[in-house]
PDB file of N, CA and C in Angstrom:
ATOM      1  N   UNK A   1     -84.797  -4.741 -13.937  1.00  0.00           N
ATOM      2  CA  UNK A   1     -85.850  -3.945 -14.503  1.00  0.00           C
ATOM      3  C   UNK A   1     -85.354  -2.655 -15.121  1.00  0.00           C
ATOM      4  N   UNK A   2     -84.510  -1.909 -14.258  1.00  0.00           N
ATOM      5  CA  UNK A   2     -84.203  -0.665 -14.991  1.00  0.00           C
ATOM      6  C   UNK A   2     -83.023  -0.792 -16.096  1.00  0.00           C
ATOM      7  N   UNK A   3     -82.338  -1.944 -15.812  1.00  0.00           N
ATOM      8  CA  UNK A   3     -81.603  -2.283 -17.135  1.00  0.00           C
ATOM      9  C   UNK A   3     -82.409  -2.572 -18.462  1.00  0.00           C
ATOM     10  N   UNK A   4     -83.315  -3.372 -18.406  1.00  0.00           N
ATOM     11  CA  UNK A   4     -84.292  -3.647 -19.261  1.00  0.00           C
ATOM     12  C   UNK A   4     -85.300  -2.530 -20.230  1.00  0.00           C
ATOM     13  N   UNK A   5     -85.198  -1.342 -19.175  1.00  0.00           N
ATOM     14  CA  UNK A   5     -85.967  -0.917 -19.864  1.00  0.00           C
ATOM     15  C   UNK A   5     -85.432   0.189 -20.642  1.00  0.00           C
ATOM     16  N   UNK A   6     -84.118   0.429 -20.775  1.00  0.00           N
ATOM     17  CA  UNK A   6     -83.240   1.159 -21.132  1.00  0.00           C
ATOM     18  C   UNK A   6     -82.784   0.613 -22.866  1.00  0.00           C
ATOM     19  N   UNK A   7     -83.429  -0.355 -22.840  1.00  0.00           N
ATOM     20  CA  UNK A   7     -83.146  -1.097 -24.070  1.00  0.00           C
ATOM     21  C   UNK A   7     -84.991  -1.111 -24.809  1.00  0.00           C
ATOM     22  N   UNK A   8     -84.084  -1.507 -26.476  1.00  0.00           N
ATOM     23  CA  UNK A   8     -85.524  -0.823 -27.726  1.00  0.00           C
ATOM     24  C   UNK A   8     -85.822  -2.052 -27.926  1.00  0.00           C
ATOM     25  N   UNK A   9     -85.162  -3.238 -27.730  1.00  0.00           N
ATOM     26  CA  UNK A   9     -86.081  -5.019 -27.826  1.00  0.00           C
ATOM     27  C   UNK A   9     -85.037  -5.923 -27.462  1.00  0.00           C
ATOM     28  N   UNK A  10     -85.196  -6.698 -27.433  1.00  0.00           N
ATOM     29  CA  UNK A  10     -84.209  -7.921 -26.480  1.00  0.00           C
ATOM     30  C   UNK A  10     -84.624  -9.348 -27.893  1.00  0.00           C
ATOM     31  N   UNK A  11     -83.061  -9.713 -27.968  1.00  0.00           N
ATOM     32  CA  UNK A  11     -82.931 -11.175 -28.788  1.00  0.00           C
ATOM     33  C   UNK A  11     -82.400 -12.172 -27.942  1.00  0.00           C
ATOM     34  N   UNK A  12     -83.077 -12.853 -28.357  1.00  0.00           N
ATOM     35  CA  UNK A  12     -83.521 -14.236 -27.712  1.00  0.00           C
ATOM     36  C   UNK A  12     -82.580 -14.965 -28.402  1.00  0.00           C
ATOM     37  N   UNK A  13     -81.614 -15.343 -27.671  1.00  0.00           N
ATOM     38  CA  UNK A  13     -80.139 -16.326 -29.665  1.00  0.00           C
ATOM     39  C   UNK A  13     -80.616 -17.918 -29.152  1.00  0.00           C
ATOM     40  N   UNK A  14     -80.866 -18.426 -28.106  1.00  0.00           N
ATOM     41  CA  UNK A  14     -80.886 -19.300 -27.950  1.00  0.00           C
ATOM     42  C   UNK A  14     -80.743 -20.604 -28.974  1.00  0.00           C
ATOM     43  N   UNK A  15     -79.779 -21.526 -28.285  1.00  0.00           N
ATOM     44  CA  UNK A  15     -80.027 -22.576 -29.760  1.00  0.00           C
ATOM     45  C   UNK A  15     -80.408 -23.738 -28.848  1.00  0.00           C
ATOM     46  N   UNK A  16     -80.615 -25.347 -29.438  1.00  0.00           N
ATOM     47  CA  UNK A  16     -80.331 -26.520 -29.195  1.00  0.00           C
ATOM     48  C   UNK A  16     -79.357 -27.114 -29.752  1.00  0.00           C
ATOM     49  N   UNK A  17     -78.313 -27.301 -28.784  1.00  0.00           N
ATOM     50  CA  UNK A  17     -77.337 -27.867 -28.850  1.00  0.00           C
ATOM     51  C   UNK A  17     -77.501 -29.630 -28.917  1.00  0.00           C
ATOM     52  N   UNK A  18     -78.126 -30.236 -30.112  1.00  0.00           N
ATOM     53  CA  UNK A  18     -78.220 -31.576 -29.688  1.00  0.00           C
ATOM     54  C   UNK A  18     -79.236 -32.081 -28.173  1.00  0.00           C
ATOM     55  N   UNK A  19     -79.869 -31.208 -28.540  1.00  0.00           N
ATOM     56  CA  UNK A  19     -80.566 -31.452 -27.184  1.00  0.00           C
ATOM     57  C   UNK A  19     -79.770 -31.695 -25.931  1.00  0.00           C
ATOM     58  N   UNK A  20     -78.750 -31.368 -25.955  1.00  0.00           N
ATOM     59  CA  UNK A  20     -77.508 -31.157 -24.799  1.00  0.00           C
ATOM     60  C   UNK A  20     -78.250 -29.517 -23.969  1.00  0.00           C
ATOM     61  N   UNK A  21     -78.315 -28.588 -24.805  1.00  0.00           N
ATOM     62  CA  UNK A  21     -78.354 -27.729 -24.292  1.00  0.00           C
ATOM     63  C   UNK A  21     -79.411 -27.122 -24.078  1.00  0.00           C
ATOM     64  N   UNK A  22     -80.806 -27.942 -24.101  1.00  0.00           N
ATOM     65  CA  UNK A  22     -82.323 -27.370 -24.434  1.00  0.00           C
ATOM     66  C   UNK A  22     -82.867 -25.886 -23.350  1.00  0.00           C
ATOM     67  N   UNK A  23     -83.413 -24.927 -24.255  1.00  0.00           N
ATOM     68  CA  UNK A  23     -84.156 -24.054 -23.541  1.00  0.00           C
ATOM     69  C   UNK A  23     -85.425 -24.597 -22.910  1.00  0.00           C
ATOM     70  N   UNK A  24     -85.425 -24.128 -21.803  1.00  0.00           N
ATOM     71  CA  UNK A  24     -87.064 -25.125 -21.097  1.00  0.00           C
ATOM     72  C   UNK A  24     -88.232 -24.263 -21.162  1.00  0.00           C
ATOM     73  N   UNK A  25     -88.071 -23.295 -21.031  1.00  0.00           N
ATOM     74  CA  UNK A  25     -88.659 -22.053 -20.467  1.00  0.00           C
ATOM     75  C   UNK A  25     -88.182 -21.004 -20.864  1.00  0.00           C
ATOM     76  N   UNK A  26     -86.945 -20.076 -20.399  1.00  0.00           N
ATOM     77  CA  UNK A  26     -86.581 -18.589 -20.732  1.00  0.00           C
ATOM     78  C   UNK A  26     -87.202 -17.724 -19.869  1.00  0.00           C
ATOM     79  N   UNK A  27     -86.843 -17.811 -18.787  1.00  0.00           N
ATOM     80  CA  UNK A  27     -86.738 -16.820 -17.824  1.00  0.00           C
ATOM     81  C   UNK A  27     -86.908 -15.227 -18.271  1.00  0.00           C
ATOM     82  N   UNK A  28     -85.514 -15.396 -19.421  1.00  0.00           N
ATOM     83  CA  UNK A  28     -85.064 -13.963 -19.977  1.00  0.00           C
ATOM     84  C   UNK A  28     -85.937 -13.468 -20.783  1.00  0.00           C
ATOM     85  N   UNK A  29     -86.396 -14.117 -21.353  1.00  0.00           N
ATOM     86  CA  UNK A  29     -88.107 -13.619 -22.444  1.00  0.00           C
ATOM     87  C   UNK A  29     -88.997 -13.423 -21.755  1.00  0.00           C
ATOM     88  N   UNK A  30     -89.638 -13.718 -20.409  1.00  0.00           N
ATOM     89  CA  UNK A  30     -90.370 -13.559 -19.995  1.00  0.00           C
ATOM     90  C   UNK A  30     -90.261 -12.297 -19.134  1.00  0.00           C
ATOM     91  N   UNK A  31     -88.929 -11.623 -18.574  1.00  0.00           N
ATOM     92  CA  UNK A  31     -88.832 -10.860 -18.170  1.00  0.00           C
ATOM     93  C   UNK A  31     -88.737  -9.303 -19.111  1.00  0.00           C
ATOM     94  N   UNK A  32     -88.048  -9.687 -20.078  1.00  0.00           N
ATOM     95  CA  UNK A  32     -88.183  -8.497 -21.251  1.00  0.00           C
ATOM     96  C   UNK A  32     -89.676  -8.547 -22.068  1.00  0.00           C
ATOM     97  N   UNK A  33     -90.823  -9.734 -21.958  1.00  0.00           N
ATOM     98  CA  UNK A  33     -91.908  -9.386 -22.366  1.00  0.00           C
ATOM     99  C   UNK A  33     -92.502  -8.607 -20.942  1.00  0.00           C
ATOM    100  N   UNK A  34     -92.509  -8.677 -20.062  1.00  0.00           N
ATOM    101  CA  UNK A  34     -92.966  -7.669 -18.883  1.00  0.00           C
ATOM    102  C   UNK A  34     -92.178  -6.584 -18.601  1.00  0.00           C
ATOM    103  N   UNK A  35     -91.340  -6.517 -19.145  1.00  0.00           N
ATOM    104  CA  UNK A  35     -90.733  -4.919 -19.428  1.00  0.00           C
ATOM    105  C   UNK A  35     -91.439  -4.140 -20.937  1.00  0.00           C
ATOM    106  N   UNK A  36     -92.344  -4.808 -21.392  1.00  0.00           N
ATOM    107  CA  UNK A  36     -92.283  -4.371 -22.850  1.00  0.00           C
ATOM    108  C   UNK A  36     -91.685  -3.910 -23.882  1.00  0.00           C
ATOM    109  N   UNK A  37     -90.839  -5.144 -23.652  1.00  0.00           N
ATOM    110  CA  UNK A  37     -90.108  -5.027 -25.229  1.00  0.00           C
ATOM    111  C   UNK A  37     -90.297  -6.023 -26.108  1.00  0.00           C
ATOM    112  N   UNK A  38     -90.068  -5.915 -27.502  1.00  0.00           N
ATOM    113  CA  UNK A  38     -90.122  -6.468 -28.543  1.00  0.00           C
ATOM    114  C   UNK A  38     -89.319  -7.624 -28.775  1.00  0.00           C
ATOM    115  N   UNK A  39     -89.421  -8.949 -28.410  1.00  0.00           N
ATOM    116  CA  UNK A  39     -88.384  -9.957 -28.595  1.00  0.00           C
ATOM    117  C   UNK A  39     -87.999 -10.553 -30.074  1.00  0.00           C
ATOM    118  N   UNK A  40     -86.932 -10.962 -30.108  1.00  0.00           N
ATOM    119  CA  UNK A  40     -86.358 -11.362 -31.467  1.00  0.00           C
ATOM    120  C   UNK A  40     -86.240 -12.287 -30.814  1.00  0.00           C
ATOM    121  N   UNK A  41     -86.270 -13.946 -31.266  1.00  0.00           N
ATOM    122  CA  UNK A  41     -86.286 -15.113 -30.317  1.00  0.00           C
ATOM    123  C   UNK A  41     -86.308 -16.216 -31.727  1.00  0.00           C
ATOM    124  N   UNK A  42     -84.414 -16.660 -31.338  1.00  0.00           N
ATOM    125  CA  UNK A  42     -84.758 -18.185 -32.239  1.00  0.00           C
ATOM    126  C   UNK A  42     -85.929 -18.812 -32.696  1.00  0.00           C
ATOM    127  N   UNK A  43     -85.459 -19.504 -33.353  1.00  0.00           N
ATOM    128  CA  UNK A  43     -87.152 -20.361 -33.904  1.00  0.00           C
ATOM    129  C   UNK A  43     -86.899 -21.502 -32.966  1.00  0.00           C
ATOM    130  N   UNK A  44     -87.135 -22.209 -31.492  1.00  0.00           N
ATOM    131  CA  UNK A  44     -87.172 -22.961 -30.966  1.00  0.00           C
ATOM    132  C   UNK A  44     -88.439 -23.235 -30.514  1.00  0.00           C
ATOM    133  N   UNK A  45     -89.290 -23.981 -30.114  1.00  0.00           N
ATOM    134  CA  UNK A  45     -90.901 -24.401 -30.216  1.00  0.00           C
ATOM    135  C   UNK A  45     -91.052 -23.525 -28.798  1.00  0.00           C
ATOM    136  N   UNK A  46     -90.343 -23.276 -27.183  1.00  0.00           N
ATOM    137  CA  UNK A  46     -90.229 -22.462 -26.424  1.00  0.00           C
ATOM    138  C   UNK A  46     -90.513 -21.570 -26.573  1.00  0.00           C
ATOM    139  N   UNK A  47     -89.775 -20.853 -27.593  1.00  0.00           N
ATOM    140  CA  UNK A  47     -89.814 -19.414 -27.679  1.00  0.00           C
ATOM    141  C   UNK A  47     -90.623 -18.506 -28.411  1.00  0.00           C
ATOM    142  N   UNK A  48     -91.144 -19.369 -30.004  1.00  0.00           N
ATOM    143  CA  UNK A  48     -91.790 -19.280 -30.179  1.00  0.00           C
ATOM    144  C   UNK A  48     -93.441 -18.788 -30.187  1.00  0.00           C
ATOM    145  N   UNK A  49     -93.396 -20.035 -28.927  1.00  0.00           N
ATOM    146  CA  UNK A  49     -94.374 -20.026 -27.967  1.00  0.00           C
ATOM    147  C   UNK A  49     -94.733 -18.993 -27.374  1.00  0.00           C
ATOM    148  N   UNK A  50     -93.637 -17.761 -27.042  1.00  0.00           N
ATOM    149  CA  UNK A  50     -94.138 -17.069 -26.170  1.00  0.00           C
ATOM    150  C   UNK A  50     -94.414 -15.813 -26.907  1.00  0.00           C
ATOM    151  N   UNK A  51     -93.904 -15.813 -28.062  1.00  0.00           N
ATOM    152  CA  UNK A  51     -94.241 -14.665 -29.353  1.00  0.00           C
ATOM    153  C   UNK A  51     -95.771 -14.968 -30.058  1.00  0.00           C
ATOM    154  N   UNK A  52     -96.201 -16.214 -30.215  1.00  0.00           N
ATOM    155  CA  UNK A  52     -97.194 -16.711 -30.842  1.00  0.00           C
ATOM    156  C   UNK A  52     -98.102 -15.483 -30.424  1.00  0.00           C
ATOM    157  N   UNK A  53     -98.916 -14.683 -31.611  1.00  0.00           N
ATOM    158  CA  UNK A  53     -99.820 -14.102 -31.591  1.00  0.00           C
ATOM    159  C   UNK A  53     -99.608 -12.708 -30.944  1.00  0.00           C
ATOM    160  N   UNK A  54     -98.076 -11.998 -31.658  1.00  0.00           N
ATOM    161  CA  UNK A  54     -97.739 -10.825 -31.327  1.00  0.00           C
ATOM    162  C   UNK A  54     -97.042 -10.773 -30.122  1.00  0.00           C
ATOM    163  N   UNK A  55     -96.040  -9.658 -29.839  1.00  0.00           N
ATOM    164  CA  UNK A  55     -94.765  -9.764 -29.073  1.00  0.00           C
ATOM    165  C   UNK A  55     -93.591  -9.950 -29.664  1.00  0.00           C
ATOM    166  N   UNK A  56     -93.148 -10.142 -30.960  1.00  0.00           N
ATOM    167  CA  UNK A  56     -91.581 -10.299 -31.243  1.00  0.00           C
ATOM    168  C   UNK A  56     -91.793 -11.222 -32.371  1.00  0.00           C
ATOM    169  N   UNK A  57     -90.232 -11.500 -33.340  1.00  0.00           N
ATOM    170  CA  UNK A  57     -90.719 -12.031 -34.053  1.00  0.00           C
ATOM    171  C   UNK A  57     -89.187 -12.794 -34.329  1.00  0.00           C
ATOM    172  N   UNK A  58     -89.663 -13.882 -35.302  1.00  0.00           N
ATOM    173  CA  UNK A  58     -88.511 -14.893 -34.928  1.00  0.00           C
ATOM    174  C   UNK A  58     -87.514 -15.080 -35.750  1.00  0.00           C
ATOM    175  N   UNK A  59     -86.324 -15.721 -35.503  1.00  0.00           N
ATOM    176  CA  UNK A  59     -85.144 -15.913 -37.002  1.00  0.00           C
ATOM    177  C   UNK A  59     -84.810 -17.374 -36.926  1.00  0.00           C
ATOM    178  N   UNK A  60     -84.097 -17.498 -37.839  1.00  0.00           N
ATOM    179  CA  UNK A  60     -83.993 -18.947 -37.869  1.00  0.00           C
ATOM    180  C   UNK A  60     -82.436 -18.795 -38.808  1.00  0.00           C
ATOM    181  N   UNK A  61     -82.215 -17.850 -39.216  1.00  0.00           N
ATOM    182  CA  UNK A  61     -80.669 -17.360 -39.834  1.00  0.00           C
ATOM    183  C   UNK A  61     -80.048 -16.602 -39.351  1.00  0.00           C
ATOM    184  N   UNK A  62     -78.766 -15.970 -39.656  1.00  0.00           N
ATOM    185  CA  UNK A  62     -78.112 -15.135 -39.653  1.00  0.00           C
ATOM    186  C   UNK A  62     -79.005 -13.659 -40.108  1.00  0.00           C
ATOM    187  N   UNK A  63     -79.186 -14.444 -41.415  1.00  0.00           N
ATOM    188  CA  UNK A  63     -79.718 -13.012 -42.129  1.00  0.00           C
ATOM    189  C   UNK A  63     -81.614 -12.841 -41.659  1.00  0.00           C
ATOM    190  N   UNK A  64     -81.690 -13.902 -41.347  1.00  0.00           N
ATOM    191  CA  UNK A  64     -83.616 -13.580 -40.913  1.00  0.00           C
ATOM    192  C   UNK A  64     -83.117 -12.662 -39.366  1.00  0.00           C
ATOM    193  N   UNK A  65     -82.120 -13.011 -38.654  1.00  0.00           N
ATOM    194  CA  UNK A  65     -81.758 -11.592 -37.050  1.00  0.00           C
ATOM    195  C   UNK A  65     -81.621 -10.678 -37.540  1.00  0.00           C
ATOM    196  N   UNK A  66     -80.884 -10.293 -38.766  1.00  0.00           N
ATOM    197  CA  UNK A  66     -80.291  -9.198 -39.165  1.00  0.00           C
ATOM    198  C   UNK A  66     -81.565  -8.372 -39.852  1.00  0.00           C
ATOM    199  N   UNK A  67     -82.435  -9.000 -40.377  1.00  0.00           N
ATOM    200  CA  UNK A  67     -83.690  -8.602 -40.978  1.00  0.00           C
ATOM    201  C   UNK A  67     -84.912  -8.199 -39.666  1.00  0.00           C
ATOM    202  N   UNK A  68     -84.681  -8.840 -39.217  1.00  0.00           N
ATOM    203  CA  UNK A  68     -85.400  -8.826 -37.506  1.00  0.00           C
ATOM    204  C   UNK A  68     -85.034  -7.357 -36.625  1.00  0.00           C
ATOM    205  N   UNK A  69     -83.657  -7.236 -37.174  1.00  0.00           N
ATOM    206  CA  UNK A  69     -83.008  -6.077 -36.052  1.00  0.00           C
ATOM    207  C   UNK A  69     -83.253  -4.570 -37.172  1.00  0.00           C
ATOM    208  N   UNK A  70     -82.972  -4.686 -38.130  1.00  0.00           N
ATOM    209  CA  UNK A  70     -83.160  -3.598 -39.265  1.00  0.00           C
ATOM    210  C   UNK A  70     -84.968  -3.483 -39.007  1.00  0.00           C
ATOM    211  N   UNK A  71     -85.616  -4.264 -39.044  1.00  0.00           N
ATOM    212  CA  UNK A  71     -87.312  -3.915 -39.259  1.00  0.00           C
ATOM    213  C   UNK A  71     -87.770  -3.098 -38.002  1.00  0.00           C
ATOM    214  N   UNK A  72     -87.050  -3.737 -36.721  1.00  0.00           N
ATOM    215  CA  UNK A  72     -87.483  -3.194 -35.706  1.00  0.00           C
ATOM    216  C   UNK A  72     -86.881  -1.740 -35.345  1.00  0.00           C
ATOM    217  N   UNK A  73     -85.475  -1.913 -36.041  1.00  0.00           N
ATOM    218  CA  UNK A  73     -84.790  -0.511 -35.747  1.00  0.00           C
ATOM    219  C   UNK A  73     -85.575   0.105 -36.229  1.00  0.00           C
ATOM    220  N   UNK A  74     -86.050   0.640 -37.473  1.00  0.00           N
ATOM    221  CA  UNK A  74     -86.724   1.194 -38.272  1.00  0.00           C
ATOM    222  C   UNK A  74     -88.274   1.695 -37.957  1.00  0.00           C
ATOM    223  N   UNK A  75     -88.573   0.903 -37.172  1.00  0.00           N
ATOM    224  CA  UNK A  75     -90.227   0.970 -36.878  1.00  0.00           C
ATOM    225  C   UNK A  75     -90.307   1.262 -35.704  1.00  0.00           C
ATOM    226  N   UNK A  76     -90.306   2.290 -34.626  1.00  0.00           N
ATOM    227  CA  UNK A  76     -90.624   2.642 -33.435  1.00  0.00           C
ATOM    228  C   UNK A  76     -92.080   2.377 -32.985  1.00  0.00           C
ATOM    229  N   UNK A  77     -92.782   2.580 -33.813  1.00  0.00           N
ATOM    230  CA  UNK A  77     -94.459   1.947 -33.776  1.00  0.00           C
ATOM    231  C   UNK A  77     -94.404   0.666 -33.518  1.00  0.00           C
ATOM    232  N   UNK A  78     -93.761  -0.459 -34.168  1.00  0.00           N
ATOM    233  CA  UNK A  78     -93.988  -1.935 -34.795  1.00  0.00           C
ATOM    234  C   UNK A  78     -93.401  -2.196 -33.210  1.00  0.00           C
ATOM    235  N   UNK A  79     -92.014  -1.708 -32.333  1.00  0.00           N
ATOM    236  CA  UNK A  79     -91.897  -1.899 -31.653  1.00  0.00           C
ATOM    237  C   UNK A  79     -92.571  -1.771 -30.192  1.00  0.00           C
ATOM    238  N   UNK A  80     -93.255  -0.514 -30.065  1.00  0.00           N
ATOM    239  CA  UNK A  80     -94.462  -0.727 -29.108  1.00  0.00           C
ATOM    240  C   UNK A  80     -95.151  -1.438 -29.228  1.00  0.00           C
ATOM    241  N   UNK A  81     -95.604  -1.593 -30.327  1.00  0.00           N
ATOM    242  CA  UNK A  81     -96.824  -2.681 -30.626  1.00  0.00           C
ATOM    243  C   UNK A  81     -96.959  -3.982 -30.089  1.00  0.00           C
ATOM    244  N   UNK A  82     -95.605  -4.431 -30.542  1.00  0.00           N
ATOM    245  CA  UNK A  82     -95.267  -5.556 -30.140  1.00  0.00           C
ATOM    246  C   UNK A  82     -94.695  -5.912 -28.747  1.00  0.00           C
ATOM    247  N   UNK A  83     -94.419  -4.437 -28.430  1.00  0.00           N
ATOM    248  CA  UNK A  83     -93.788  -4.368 -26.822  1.00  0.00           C
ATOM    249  C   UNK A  83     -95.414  -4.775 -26.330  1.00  0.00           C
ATOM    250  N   UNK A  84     -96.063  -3.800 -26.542  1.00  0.00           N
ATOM    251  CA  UNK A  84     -97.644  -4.120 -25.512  1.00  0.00           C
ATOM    252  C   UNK A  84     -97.917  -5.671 -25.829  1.00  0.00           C
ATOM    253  N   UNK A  85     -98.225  -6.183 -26.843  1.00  0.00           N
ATOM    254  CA  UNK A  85     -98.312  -7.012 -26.943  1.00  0.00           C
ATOM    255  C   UNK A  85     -97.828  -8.546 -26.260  1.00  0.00           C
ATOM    256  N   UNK A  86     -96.368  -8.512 -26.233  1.00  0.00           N
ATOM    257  CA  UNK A  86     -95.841  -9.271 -25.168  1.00  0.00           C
ATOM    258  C   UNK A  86     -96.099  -9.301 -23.944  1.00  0.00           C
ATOM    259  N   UNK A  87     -96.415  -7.881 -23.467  1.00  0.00           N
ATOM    260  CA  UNK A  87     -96.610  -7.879 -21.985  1.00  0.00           C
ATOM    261  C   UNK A  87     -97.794  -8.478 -21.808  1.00  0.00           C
ATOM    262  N   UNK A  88     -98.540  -7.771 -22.193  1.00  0.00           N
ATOM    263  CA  UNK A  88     -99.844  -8.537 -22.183  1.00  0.00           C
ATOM    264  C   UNK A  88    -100.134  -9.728 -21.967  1.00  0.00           C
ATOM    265  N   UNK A  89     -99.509 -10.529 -23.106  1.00  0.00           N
ATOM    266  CA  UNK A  89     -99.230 -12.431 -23.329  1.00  0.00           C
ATOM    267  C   UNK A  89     -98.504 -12.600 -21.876  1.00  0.00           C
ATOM    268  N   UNK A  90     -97.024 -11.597 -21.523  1.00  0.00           N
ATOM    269  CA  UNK A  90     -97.359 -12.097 -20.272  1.00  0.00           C
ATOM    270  C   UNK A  90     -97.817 -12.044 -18.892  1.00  0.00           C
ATOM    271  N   UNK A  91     -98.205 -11.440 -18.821  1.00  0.00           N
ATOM    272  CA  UNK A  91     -98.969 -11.117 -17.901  1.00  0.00           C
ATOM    273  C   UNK A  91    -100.019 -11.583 -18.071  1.00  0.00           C
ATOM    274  N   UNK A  92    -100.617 -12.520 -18.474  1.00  0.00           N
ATOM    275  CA  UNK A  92    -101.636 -13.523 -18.580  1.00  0.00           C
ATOM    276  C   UNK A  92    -101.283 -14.643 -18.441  1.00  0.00           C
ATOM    277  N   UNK A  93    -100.145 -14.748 -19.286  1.00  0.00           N
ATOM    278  CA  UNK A  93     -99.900 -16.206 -19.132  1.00  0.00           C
ATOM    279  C   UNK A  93     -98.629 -16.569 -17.513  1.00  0.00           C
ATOM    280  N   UNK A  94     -98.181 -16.130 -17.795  1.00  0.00           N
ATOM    281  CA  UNK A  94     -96.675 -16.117 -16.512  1.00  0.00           C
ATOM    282  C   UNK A  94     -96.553 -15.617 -15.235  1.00  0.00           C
ATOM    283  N   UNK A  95     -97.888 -14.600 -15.093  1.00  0.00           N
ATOM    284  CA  UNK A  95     -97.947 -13.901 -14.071  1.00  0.00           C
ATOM    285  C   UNK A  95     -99.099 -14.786 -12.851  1.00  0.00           C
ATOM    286  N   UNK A  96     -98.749 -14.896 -11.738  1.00  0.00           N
ATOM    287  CA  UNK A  96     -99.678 -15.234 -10.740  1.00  0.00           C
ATOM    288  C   UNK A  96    -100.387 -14.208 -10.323  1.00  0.00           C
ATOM    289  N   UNK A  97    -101.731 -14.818 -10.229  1.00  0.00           N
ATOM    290  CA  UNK A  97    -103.132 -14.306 -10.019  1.00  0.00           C
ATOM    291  C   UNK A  97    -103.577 -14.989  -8.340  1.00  0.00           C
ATOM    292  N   UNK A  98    -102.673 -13.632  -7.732  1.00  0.00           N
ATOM    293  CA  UNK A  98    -102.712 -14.617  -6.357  1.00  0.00           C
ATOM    294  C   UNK A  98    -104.943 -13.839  -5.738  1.00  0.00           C
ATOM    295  N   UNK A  99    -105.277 -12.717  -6.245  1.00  0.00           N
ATOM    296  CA  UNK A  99    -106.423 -12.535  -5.363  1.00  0.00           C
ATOM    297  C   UNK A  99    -107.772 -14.103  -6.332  1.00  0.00           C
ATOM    298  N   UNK A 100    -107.246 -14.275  -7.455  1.00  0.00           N
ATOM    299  CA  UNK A 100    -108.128 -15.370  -7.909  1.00  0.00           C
ATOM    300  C   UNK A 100    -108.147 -16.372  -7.467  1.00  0.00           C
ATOM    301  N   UNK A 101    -106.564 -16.748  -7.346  1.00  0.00           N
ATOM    302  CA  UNK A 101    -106.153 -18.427  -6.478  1.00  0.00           C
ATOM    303  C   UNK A 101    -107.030 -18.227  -5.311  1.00  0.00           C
ATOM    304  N   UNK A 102    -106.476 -16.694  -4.627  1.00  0.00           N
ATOM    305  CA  UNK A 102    -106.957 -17.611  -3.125  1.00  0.00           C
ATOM    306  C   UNK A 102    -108.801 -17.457  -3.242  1.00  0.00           C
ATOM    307  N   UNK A 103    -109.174 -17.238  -3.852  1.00  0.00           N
ATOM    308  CA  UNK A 103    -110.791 -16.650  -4.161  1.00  0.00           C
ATOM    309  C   UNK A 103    -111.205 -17.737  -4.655  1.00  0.00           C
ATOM    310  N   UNK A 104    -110.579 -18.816  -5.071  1.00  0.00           N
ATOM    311  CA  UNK A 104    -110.987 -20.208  -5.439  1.00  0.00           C
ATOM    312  C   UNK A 104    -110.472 -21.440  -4.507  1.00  0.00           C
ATOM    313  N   UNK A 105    -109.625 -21.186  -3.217  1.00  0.00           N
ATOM    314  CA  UNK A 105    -109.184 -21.410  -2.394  1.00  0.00           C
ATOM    315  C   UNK A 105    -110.111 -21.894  -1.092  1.00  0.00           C
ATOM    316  N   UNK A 106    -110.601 -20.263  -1.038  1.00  0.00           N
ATOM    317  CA  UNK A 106    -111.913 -19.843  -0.667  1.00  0.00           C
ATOM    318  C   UNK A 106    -113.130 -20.172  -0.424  1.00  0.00           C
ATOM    319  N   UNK A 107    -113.507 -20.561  -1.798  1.00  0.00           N
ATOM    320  CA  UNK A 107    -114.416 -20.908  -2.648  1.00  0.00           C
ATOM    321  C   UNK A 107    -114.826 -23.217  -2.139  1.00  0.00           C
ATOM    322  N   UNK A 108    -113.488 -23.488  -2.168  1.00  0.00           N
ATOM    323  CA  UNK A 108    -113.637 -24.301  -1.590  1.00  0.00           C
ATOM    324  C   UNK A 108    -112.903 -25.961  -2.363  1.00  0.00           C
TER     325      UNK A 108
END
């Protein structure tokens, strides 16, 4: 956590290696979107996924990271933005909602 937050956005390089090497999930995105930061994240359908609808934004080149890392350097706004944004996504989506579970537990 305190490493994380010492940093202005976190890239995601991940590739598929032939489907040898598939991302399933990303642990690491999910932890730098609950730190609020701004992810840069391959174009893999995963990762994607977890940017969809604000939070970070994606490359698919050399030069689309390099365009990715210049926009965000540049924009201290664009990067909160998108920092809140991620967190948000996760902390909805990734985070357990243990007083609801057990309140439906409960419930019966």
């Amino acid at each position: 956590g305190a490493f994380l937050r010492q940093m202005d956005a976190m890239i995601v390089p991940s590739r598929d290696e032939r489907g040898i090497m598939r991302e399933t999930f990303s642990q690491a995105a999910v932890q730098g979107m609950l730190s609020g930061l701004p992810l840069i994240v391959s174009d893999l359908p995963v990762l994607r996924e977890k940017v969809e609808g604000g939070g970070g934004l994606v490359f698919r080149t050399e030069d689309d990271l390099a365009a990715a890392m210049a926009r965000l350097a540049g924009d201290p706004a664009l990067r909160r933005t998108l920092g809140r944004q991620g967190r948000a996504a996760a902390l909805e989506r990734y985070v357990w909602n243990t007083r609801a579970f057990m309140a439906e537990v409960e419930a019966g």
